[in-house]
Every structure is written in C-alpha cells, then in structure tokens.
N, C-alpha and C. Protein backbone atom coordinates (compact mmCIF):
# COMPACT_ATOMS: atom_id res chain seq x y z
N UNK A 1 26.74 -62.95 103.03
CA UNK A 1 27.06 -62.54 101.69
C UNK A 1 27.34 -63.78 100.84
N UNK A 2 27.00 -64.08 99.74
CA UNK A 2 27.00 -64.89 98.62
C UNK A 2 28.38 -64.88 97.73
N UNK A 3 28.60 -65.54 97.52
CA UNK A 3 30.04 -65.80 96.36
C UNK A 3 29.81 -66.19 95.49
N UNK A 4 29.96 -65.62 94.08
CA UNK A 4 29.69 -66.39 92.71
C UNK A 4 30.73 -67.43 92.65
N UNK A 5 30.10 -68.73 92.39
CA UNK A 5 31.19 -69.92 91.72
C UNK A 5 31.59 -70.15 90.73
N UNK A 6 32.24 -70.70 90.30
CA UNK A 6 32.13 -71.47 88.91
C UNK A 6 32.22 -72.61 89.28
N UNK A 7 30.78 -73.31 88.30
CA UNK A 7 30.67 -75.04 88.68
C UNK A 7 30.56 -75.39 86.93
N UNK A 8 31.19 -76.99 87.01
CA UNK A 8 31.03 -77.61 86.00
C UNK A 8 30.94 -76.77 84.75
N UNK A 9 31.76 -75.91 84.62
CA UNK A 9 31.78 -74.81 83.52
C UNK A 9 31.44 -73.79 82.75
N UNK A 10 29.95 -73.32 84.14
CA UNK A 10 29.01 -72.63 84.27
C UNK A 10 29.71 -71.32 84.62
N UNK A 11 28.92 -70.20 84.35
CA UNK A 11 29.45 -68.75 84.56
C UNK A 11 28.53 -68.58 85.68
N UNK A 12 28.78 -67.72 86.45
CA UNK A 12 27.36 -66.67 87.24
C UNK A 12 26.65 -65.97 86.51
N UNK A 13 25.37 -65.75 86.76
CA UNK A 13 24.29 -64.85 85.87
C UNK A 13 24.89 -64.16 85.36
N UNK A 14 25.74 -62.95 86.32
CA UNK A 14 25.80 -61.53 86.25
C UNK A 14 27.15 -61.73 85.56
N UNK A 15 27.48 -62.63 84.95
CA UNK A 15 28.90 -62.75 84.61
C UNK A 15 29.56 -62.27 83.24
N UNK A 16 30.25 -61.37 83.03
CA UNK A 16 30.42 -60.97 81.88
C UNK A 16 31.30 -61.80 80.84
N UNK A 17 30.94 -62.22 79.38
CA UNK A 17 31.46 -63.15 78.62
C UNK A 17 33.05 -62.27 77.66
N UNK A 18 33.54 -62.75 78.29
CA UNK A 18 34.88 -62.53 77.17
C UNK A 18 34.69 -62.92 75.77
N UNK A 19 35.03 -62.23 74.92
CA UNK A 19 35.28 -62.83 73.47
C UNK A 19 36.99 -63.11 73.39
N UNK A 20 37.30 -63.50 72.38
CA UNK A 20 38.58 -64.37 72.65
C UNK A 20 39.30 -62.82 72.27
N UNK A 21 40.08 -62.33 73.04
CA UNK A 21 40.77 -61.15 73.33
C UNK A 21 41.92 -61.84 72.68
N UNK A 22 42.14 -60.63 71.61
CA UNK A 22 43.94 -60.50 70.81
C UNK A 22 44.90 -59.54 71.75
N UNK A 23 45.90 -60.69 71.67
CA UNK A 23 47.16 -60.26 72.07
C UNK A 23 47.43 -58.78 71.55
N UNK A 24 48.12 -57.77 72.77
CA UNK A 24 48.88 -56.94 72.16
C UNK A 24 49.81 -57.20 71.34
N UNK A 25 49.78 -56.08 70.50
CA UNK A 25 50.83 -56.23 69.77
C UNK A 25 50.75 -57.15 68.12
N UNK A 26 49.51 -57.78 68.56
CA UNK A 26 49.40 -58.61 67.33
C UNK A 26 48.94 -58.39 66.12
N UNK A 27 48.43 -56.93 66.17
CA UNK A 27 47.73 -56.33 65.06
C UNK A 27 48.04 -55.23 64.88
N UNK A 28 49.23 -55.06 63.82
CA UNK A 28 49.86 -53.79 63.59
C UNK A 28 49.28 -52.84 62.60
N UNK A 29 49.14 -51.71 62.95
CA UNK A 29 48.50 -51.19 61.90
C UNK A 29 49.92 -50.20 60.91
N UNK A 30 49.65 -50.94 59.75
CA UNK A 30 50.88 -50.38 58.83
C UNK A 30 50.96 -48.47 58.86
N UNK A 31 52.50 -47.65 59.09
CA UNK A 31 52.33 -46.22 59.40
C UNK A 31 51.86 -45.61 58.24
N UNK A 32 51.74 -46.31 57.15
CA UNK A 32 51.15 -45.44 55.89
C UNK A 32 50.11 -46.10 54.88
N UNK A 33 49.27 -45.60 54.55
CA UNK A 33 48.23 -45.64 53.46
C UNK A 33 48.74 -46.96 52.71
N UNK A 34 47.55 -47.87 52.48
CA UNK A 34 48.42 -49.13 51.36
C UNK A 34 47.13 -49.13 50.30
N UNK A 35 47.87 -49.69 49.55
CA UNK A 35 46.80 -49.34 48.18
C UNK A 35 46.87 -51.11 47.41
N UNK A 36 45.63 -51.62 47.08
CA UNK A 36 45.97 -53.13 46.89
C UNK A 36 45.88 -53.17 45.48
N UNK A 37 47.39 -53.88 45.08
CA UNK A 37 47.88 -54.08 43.89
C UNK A 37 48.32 -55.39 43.36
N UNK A 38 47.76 -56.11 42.17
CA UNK A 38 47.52 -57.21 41.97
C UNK A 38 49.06 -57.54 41.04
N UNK A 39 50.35 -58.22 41.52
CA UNK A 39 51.69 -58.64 40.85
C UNK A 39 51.77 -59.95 40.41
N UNK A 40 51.78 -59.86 38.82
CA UNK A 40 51.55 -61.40 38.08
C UNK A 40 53.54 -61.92 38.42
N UNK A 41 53.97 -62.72 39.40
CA UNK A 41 55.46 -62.75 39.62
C UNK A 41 55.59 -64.18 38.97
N UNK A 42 56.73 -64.53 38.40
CA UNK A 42 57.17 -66.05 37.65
C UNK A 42 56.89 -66.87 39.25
N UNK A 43 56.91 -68.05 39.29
CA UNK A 43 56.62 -69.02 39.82
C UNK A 43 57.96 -69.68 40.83
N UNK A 44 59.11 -68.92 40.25
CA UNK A 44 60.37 -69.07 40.98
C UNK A 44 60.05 -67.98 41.97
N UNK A 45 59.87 -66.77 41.79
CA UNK A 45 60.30 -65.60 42.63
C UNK A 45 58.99 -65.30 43.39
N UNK A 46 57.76 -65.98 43.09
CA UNK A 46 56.67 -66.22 44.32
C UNK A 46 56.74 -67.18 45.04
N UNK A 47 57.86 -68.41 45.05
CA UNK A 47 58.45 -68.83 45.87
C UNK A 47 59.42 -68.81 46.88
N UNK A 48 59.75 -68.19 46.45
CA UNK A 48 61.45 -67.74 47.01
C UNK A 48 60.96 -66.19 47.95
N UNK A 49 60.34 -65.40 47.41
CA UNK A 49 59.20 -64.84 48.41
C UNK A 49 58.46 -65.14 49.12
N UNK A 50 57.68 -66.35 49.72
CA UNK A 50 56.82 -66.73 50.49
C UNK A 50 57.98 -68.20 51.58
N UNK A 51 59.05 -68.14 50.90
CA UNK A 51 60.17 -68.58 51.38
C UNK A 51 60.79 -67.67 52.71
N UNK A 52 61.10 -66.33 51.99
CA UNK A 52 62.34 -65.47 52.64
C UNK A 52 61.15 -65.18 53.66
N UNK A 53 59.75 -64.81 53.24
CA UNK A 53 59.12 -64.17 54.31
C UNK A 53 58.72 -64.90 55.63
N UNK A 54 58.38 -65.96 55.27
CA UNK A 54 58.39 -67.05 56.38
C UNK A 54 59.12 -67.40 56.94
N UNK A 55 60.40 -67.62 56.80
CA UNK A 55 62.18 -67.42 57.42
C UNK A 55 62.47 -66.13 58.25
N UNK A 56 61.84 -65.00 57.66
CA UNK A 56 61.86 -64.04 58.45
C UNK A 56 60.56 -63.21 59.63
N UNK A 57 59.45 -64.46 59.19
CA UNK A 57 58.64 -64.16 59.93
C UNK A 57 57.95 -62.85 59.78
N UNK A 58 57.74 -62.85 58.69
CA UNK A 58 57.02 -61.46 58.07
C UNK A 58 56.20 -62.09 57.12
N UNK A 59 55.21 -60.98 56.98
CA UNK A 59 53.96 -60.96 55.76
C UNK A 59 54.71 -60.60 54.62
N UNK A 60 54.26 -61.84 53.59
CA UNK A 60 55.02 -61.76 52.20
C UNK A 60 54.72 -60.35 51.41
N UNK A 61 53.62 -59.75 51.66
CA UNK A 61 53.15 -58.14 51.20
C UNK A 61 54.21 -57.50 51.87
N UNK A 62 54.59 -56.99 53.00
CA UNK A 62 55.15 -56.43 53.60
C UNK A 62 56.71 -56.75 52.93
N UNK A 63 57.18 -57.92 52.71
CA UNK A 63 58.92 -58.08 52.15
C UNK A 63 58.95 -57.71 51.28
N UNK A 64 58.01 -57.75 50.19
CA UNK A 64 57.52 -57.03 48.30
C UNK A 64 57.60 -55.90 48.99
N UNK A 65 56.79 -55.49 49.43
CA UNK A 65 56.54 -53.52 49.67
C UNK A 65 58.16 -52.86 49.81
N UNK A 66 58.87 -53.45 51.02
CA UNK A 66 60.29 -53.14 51.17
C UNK A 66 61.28 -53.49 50.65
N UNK A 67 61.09 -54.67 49.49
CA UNK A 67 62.31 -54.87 48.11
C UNK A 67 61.58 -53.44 47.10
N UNK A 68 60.85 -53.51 47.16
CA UNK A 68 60.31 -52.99 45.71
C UNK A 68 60.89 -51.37 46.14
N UNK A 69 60.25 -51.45 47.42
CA UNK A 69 60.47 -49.48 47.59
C UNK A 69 61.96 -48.97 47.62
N UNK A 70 62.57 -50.16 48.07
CA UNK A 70 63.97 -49.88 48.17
C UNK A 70 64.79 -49.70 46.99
N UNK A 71 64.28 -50.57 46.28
CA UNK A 71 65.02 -50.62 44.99
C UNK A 71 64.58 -49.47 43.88
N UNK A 72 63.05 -49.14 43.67
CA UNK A 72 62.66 -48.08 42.89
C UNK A 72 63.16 -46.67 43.84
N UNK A 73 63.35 -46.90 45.06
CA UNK A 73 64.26 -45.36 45.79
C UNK A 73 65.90 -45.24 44.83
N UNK A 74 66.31 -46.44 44.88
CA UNK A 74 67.43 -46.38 44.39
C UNK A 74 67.86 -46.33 42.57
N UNK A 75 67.24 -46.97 41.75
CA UNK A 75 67.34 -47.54 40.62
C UNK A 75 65.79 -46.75 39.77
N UNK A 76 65.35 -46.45 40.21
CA UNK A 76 63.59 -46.08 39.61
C UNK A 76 63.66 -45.07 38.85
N UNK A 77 62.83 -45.06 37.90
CA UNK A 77 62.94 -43.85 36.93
C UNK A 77 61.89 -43.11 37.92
N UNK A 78 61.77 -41.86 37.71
CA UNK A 78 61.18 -40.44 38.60
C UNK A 78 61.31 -40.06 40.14
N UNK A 79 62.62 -40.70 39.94
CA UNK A 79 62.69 -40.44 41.69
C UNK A 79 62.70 -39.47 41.99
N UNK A 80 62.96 -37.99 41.06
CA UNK A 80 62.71 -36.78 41.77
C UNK A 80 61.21 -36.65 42.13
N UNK A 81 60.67 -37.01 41.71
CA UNK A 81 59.25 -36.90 41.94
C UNK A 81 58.48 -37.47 43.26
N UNK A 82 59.35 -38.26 43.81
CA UNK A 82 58.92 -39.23 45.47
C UNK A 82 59.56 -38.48 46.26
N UNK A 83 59.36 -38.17 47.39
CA UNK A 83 60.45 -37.67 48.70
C UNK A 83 61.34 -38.93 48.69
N UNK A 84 63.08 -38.41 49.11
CA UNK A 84 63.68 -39.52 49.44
C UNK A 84 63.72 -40.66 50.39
N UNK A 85 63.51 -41.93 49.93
CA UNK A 85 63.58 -42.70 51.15
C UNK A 85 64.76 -42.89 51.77
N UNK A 86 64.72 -43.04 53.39
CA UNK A 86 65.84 -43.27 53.99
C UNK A 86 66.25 -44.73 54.15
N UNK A 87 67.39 -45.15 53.43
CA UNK A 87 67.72 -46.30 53.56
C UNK A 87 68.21 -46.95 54.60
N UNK A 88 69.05 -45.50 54.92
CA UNK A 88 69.83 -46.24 56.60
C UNK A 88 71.09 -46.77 55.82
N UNK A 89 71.65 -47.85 57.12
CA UNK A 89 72.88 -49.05 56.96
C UNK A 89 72.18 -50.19 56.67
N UNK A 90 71.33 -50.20 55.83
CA UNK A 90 70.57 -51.80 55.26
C UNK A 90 71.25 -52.26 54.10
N UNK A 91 71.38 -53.22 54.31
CA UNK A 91 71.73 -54.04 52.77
C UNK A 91 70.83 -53.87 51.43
N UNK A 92 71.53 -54.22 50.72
CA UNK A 92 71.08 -54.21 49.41
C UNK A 92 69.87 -54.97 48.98
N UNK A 93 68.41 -54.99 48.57
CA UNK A 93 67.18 -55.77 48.87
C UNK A 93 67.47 -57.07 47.91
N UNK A 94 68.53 -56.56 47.16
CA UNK A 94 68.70 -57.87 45.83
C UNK A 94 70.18 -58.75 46.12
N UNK A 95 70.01 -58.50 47.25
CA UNK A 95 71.68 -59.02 47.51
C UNK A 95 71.12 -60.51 48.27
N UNK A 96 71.50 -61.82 48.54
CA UNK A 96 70.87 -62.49 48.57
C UNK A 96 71.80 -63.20 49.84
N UNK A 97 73.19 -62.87 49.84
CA UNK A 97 74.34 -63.19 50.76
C UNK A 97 73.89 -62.88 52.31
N UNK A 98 73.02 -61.54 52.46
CA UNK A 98 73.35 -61.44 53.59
C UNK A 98 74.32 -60.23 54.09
N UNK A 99 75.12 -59.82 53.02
CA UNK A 99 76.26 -60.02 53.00
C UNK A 99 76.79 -58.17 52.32
C-alpha cells in the first residue's frame, strides 16, 4: 500500500485544497435587518467614535447603532410608535464617566 507525502511543498494529486478557512465566530451576522445610512458627524465626534470603538473593540457602525437607539428609545420624539427597547442595567450612552 502507498502513502501520500508531502514533499518540498507539494500536495498529493488526489489532495484536496483548502481555501483559507474563517475562524468561528468571526463573522457575526447582525439579529436584525440594517439599512445603510449615510451620517455627515463634526470631525470631533467621528473621532472620538472611531476612538471609543477601537478601545472597545467593536465596529464603529455597531457603537452609532447602540448610542443612537438608546438614546432615541429614551429622549426621541414618536416613541410610541417603535416597540420598547429594553435597556436593561446599562449606562447612560452619553455619559462618558463610565460611571
């Protein structure tokens, strides 16, 4: 009986080629519908956003989506009109302490 090798960085004929396989886990698919929306932001607060999100290791879309939703749940004109969001024990999205 024969044994396929690997020589000098050669595959066997019959050898099937991997493509570069993604990690689990690495490609989340967001739980709800996103709709792409173009935000003209001052030049301070698209910093300070691409700041917090990178500190927290999140996609800067994703930290906008959850200041914004949080705050129009709370403060937004027509909120009867949205189902309520659940805030939980989270802090305040404009609170900056931490705190």
């Amino acid at each position: 009986m024969q044994t396929a090798t690997v020589e000098a960085g050669r595959q066997p004929a019959g050898a099937t080629r991997k493509r570069n396989p993604k990690s689990l886990g690495s490609a989340r698919k967001p739980a709800v519908a996103t709709a792409r929306v173009q935000l003209h932001l001052g030049e301070q607060t698209s910093k300070r956003l691409a700041v917090h999100a990178a500190l927290a290791g999140r996609n800067s879309s994703r930290v906008a989506d959850d200041i914004l939703s949080k705050w129009l749940a709370r403060y937004g004109q027509g909120k009867e009109i949205f189902p309520p969001l659940d805030l939980g024990d989270q802090q305040d999205p404009t609170d900056d302490d931490g705190e």
